[in-house]
C-alpha atoms as a PDB file:
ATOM      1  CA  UNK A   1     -16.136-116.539  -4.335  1.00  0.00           C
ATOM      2  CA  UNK A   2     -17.013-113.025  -5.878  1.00  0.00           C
ATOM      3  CA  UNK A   3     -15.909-109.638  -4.283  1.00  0.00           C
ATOM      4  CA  UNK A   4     -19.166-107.951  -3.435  1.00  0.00           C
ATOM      5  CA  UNK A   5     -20.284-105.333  -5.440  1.00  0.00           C
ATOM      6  CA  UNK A   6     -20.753-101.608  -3.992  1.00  0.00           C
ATOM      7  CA  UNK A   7     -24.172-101.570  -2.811  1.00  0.00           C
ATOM      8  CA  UNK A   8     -26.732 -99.119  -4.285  1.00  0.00           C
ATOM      9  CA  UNK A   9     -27.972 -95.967  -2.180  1.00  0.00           C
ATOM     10  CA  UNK A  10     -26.528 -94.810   1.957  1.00  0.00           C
ATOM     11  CA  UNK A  11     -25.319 -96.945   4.561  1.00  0.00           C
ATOM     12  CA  UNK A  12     -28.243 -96.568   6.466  1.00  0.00           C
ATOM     13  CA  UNK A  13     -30.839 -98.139   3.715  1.00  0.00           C
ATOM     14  CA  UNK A  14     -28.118-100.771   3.357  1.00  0.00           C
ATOM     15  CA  UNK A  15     -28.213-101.352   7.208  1.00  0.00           C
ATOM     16  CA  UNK A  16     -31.581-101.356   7.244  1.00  0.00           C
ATOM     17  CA  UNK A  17     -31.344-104.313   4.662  1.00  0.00           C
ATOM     18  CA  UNK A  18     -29.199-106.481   6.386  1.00  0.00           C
ATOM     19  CA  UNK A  19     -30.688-106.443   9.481  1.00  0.00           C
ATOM     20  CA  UNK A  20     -33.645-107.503   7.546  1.00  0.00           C
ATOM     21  CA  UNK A  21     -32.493-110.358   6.015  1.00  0.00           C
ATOM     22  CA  UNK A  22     -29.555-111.387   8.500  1.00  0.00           C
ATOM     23  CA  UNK A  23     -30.854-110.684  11.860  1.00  0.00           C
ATOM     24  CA  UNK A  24     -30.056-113.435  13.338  1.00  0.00           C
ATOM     25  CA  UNK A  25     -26.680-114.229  11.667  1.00  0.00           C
ATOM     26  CA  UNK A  26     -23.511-112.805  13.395  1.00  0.00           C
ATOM     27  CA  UNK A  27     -22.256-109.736  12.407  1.00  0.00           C
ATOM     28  CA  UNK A  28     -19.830-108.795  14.984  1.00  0.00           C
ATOM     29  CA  UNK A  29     -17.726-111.009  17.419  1.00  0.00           C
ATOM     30  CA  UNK A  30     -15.379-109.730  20.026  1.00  0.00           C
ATOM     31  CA  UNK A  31     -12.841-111.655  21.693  1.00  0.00           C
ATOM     32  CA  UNK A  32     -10.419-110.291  24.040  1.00  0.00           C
ATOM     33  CA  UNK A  33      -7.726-112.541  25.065  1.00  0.00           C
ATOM     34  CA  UNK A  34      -6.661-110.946  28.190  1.00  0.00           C
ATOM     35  CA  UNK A  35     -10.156-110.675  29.901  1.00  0.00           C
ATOM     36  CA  UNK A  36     -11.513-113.857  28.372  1.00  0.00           C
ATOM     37  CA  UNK A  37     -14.176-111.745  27.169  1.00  0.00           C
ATOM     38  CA  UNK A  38     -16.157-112.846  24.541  1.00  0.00           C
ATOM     39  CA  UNK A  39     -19.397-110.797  23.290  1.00  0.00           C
ATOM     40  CA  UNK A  40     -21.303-112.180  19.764  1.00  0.00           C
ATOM     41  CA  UNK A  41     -23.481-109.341  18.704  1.00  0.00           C
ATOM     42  CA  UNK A  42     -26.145-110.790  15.691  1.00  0.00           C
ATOM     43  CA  UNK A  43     -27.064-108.203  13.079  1.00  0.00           C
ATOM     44  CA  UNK A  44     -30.478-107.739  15.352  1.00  0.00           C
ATOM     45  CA  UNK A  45     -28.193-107.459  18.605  1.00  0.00           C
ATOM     46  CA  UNK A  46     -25.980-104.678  17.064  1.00  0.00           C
ATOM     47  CA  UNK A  47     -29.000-103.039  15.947  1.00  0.00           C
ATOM     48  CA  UNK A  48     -31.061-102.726  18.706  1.00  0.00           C
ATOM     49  CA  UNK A  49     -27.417-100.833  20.474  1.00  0.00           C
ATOM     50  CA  UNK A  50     -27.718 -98.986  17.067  1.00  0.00           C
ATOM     51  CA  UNK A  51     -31.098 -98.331  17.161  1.00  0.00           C
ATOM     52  CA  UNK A  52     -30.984 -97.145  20.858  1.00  0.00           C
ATOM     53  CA  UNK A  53     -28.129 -94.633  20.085  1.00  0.00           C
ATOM     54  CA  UNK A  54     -29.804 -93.212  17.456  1.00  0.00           C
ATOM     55  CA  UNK A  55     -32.965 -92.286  19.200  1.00  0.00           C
ATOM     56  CA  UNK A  56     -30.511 -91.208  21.991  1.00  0.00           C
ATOM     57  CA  UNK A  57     -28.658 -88.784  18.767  1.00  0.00           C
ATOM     58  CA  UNK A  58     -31.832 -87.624  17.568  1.00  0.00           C
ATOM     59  CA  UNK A  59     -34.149 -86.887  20.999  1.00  0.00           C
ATOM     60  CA  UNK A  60     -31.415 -86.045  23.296  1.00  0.00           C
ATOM     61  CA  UNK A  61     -28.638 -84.510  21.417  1.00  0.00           C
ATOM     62  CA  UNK A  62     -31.279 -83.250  18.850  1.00  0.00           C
ATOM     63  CA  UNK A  63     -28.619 -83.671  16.324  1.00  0.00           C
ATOM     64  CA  UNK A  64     -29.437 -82.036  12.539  1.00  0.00           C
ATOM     65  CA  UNK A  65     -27.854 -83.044   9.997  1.00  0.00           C
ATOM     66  CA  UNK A  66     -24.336 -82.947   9.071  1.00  0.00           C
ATOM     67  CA  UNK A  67     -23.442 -82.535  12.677  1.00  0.00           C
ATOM     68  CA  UNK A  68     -20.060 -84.230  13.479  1.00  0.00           C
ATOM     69  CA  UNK A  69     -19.566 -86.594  15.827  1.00  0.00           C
ATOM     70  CA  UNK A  70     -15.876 -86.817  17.203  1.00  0.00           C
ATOM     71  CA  UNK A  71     -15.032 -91.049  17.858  1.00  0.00           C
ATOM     72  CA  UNK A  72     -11.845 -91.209  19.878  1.00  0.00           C
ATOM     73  CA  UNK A  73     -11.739 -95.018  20.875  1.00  0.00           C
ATOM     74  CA  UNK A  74      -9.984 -98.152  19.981  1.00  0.00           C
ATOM     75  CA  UNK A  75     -11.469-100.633  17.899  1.00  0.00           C
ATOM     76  CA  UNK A  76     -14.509-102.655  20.079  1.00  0.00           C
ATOM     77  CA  UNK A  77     -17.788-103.191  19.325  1.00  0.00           C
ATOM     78  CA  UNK A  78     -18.953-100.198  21.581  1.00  0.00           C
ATOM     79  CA  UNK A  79     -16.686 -98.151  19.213  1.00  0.00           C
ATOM     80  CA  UNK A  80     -18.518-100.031  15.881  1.00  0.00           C
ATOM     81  CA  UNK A  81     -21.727 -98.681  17.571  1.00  0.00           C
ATOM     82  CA  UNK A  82     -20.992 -95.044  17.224  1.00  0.00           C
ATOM     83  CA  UNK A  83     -19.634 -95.542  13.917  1.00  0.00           C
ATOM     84  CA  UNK A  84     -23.110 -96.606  12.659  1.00  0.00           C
ATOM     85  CA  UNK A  85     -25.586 -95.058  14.467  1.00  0.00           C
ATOM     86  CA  UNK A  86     -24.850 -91.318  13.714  1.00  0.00           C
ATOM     87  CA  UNK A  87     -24.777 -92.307  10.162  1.00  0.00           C
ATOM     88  CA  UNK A  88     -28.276 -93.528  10.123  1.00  0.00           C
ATOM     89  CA  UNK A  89     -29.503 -89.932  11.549  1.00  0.00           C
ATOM     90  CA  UNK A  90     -27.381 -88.114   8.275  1.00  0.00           C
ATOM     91  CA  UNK A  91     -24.590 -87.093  11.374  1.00  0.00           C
ATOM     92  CA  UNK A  92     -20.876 -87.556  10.446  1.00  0.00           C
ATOM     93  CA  UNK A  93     -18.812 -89.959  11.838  1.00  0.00           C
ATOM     94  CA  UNK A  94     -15.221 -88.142  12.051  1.00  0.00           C
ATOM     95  CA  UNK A  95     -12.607 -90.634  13.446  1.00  0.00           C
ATOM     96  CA  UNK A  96      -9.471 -88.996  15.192  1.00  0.00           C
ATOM     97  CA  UNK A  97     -10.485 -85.610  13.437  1.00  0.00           C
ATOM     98  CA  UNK A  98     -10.641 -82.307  14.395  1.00  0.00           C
ATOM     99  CA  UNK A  99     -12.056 -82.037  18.383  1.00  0.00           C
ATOM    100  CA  UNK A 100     -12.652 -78.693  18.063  1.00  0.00           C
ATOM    101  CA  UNK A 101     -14.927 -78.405  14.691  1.00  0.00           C
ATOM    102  CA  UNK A 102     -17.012 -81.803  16.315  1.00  0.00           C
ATOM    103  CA  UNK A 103     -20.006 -80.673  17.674  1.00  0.00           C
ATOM    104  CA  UNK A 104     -20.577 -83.705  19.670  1.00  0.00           C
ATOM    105  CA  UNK A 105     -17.436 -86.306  20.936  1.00  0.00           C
ATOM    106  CA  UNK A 106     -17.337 -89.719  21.565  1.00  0.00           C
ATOM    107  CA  UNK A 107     -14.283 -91.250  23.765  1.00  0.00           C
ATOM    108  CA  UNK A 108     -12.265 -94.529  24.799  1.00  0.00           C
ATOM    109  CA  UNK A 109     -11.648 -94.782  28.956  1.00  0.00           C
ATOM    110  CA  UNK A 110      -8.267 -94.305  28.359  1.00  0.00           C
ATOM    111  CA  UNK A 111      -6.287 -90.702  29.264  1.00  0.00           C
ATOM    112  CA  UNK A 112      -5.080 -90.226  26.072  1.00  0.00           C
ATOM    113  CA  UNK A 113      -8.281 -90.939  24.353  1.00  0.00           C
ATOM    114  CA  UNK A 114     -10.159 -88.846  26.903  1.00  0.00           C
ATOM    115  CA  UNK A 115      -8.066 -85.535  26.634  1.00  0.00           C
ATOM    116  CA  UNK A 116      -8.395 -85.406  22.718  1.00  0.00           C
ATOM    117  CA  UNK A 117     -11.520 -85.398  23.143  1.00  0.00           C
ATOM    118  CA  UNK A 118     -12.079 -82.735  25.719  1.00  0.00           C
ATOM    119  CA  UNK A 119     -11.432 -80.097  22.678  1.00  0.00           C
ATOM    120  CA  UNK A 120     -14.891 -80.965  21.696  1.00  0.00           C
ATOM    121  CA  UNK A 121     -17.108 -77.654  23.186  1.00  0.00           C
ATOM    122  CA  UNK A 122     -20.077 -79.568  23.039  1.00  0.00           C
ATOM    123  CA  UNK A 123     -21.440 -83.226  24.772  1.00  0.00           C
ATOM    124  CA  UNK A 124     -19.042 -85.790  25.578  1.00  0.00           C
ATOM    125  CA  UNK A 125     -19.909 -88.946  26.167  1.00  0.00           C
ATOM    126  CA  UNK A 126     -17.121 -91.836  27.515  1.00  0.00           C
ATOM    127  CA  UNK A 127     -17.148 -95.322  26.633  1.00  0.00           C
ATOM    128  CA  UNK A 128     -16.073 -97.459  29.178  1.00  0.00           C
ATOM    129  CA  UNK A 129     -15.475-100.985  27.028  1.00  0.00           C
ATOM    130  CA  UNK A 130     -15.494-102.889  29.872  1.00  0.00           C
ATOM    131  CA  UNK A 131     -17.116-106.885  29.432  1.00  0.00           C
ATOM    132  CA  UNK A 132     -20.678-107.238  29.342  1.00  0.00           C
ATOM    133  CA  UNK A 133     -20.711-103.273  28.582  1.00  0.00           C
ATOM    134  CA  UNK A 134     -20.540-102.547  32.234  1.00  0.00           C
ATOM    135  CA  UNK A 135     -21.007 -98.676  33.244  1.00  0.00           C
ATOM    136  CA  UNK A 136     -18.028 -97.150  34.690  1.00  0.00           C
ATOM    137  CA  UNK A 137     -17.374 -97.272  38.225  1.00  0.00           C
ATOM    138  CA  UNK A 138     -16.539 -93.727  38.268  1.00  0.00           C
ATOM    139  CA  UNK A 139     -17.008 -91.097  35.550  1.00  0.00           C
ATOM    140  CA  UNK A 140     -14.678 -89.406  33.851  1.00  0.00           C
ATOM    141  CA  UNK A 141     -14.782 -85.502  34.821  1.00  0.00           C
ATOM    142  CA  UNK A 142     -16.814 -83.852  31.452  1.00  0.00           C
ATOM    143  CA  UNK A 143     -18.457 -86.740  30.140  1.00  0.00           C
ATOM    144  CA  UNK A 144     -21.687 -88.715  30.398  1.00  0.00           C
ATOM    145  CA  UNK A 145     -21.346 -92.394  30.726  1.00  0.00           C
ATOM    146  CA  UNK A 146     -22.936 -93.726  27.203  1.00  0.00           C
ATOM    147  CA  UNK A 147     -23.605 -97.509  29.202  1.00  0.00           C
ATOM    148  CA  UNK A 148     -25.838 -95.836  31.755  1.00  0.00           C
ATOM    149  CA  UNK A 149     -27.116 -93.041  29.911  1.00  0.00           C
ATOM    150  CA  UNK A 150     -28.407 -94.844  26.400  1.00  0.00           C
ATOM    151  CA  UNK A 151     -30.262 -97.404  28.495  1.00  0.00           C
ATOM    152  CA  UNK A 152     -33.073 -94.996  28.716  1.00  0.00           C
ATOM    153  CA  UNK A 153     -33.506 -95.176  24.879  1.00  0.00           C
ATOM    154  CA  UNK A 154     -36.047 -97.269  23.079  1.00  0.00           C
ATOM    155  CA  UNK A 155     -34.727 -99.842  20.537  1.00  0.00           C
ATOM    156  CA  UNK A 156     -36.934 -99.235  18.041  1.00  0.00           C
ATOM    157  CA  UNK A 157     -35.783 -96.214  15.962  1.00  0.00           C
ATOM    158  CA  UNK A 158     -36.774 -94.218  12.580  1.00  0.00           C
ATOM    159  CA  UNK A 159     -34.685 -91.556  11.787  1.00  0.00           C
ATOM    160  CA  UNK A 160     -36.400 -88.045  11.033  1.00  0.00           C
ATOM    161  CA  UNK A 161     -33.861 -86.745   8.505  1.00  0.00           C
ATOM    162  CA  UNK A 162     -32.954 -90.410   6.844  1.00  0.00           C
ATOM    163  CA  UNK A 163     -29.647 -89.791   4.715  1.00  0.00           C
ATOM    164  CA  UNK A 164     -29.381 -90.082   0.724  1.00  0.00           C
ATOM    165  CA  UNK A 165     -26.168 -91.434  -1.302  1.00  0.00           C
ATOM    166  CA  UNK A 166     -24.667 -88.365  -1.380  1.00  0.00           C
ATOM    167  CA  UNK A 167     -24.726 -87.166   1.774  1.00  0.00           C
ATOM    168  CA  UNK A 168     -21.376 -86.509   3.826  1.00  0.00           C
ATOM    169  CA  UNK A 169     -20.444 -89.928   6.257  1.00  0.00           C
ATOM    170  CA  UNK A 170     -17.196 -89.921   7.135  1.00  0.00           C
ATOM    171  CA  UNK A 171     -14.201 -87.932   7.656  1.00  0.00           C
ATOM    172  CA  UNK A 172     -10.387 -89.476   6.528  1.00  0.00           C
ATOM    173  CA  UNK A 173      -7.436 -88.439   8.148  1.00  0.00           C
ATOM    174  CA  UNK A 174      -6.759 -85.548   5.384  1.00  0.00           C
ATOM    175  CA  UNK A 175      -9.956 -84.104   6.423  1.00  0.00           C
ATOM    176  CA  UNK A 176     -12.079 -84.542   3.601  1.00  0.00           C
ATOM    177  CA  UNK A 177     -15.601 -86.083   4.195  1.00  0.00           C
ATOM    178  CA  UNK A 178     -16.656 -89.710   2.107  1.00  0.00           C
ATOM    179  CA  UNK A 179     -20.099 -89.380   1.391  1.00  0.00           C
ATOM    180  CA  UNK A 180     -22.586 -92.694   2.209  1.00  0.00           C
ATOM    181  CA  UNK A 181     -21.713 -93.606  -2.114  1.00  0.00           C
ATOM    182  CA  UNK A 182     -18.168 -93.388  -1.646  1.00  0.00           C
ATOM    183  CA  UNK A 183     -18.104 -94.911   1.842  1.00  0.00           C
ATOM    184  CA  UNK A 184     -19.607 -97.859   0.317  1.00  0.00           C
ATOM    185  CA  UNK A 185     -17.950 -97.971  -2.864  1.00  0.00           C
ATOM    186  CA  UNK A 186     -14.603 -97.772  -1.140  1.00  0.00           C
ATOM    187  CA  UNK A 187     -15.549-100.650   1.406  1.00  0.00           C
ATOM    188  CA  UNK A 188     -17.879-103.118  -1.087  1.00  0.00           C
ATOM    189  CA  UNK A 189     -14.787-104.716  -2.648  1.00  0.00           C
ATOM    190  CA  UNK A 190     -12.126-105.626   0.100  1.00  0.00           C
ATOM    191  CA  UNK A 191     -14.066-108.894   1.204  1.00  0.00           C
ATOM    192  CA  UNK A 192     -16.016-111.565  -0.586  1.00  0.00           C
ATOM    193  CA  UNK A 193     -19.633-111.565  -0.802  1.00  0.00           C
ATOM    194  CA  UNK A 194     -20.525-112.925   2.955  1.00  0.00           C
ATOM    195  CA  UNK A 195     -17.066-113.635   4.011  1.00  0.00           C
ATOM    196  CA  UNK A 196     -16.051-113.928   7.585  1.00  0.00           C
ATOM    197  CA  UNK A 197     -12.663-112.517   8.817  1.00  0.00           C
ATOM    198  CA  UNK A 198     -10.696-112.032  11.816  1.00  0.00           C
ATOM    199  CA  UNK A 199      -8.632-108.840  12.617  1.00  0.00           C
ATOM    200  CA  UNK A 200      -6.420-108.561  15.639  1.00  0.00           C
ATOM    201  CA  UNK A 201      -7.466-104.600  16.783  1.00  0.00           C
ATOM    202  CA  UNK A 202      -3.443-104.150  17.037  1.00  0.00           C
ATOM    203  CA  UNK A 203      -3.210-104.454  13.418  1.00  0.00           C
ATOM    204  CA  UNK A 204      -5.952-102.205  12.801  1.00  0.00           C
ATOM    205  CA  UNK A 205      -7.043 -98.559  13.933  1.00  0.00           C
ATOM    206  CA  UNK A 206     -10.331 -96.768  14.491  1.00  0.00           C
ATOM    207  CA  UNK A 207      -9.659 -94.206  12.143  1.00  0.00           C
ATOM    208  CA  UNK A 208     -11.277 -94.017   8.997  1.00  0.00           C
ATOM    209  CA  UNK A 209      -9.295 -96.595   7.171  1.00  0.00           C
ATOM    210  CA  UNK A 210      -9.124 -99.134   9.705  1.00  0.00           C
ATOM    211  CA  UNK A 211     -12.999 -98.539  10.239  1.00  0.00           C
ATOM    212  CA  UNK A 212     -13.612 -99.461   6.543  1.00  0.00           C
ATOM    213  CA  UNK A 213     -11.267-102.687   7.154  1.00  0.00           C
ATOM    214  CA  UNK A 214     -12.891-103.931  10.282  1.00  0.00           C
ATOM    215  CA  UNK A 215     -16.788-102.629  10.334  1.00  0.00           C
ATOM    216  CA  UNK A 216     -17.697-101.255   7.244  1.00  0.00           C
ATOM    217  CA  UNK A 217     -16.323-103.769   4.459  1.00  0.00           C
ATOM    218  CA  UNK A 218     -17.781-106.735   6.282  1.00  0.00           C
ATOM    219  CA  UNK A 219     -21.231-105.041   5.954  1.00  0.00           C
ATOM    220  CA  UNK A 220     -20.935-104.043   2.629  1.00  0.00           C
ATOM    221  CA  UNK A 221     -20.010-107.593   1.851  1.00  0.00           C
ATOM    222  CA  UNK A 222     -23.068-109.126   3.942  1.00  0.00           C
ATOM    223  CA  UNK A 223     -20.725-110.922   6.323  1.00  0.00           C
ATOM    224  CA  UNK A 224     -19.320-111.020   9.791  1.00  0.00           C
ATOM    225  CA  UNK A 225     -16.038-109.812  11.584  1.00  0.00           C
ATOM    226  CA  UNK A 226     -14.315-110.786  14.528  1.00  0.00           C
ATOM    227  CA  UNK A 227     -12.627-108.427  16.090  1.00  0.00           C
ATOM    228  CA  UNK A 228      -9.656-109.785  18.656  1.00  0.00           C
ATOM    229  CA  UNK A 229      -7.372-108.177  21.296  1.00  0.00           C
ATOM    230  CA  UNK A 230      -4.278-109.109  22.410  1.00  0.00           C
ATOM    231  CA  UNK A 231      -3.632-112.794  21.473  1.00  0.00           C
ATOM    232  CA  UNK A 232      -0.197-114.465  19.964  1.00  0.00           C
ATOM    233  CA  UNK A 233      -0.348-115.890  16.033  1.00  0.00           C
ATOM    234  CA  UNK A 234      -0.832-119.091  17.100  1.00  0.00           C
ATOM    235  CA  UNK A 235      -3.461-118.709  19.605  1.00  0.00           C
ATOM    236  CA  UNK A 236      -5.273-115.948  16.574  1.00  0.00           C
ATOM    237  CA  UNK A 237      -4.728-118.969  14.467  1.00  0.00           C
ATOM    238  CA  UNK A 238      -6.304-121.307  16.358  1.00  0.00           C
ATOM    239  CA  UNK A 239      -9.329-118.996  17.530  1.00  0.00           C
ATOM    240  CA  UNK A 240      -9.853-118.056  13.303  1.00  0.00           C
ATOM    241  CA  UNK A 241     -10.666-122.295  13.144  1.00  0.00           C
ATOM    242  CA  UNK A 242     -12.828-121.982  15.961  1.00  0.00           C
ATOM    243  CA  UNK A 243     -14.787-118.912  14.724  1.00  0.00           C
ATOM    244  CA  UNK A 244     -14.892-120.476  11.150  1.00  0.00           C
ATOM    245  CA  UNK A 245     -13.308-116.843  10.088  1.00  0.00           C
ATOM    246  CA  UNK A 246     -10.309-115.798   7.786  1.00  0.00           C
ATOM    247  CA  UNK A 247      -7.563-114.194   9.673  1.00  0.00           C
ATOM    248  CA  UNK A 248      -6.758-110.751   7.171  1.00  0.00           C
END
């Protein structure tokens, strides 16, 4: 099967696309083995999340464009959320960057995750990744709760200041920002045109890199991840057979 070429244009045109075509179809899976959680989000599932952040981005946060958005969080689908739904309002996602240039931050429950975050001067929001995206029971001090507080948000959404190809996307971990063209020129090759794959979050990261791996290459290519936690080789083995995906 063919590598998928880099698709023409911004990441938001080309999510725009796929939800079009692939709603239904699975896009993201997430299976976490020491829960027993299991949440399969559909292209049309993920976007109405997407959609609802967005309109939560551009009428509450009033975001312009360019603004950075600080993502501090492991890899979950809550996580692949914020990495796609600034970018469809021309924000910057910025992975693990610099908390104190972000003008808006984005955190995991966990301590560590939390404090790096607090550099941010501006909102914080906390993601609590717990099954069936549950609110937190309690708040952490100096953040809203993104469960409880994007509920509010319509899941319909249409971005004011749509992005272009060479708008900035993404920040790496030297700093320097991928625009939407290089985002998706970067991720269009690593999987084949609609492929499926597994990835164990412990061999991955939710920094720019692993982001490409695990979210953005399996859009570019049309396809479907699932995303697992925890979980020997055998039993990843075994649950790649199930899912019909190709552990990577």
């Amino acid at each position: 099967m063919a590598m998928a070429s880099a698709p023409d244009g911004d990441l938001s045109a080309l999510w725009r696309s796929r939800v079009a075509g692939s709603g239904p179809r699975p896009f993201l899976t997430y299976h976490d083995f020491g829960t027993g959680e299991r949440v399969e989000l559909s292209y049309a599932t993920m976007d109405n999340w997407v959609s609802k952040t967005g309109n939560l981005i551009q009428d509450e946060l009033m975001a312009d464009p360019g603004s950075r958005f600080l993502l501090a969080a492991r890899p979950h689908w809550m996580t692949a959320v914020w990495a796609l739904a600034p970018l469809l309002c021309s924000a910057v996602v910025s992975p693990w960057g610099d908390a104190a240039r972000a003008r808006f931050a984005v955190s995991g429950p966990d301590e560590a995750e939390l404090d790096y975050a607090r550099a941010c001067q501006g909102e914080r929001y906390a993601l609590s990744l717990l099954p069936l995206g549950r609110p937190f029971a309690e708040v952490p001090k100096g953040f809203l709760d993104y469960v409880a507080e994007v509920r509010m948000h319509g899941d319909r959404f249409a971005p004011l200041d749509p992005p272009d190809a060479d708008a900035p996307a993404l920040t790496t971990a030297d700093g320097e920002s991928l625009t939407h063209r290089q985002l998706l020129e970067q991720a269009a090759p690593k999987y084949s045109a609609g492929a499926r794959v597994l990835i164990a979050t412990e061999r991955t990261s939710a920094d720019a890199a692993g982001l490409i791996d695990w979210l953005y290459a399996p859009l570019a290519a049309g396809g479907s991840v699932v995303l697992t936690r925890g979980g020997e080789d055998a039993e990843l083995d075994r649950l790649a057979e199930i899912e019909r995906a190709e552990r990577v």
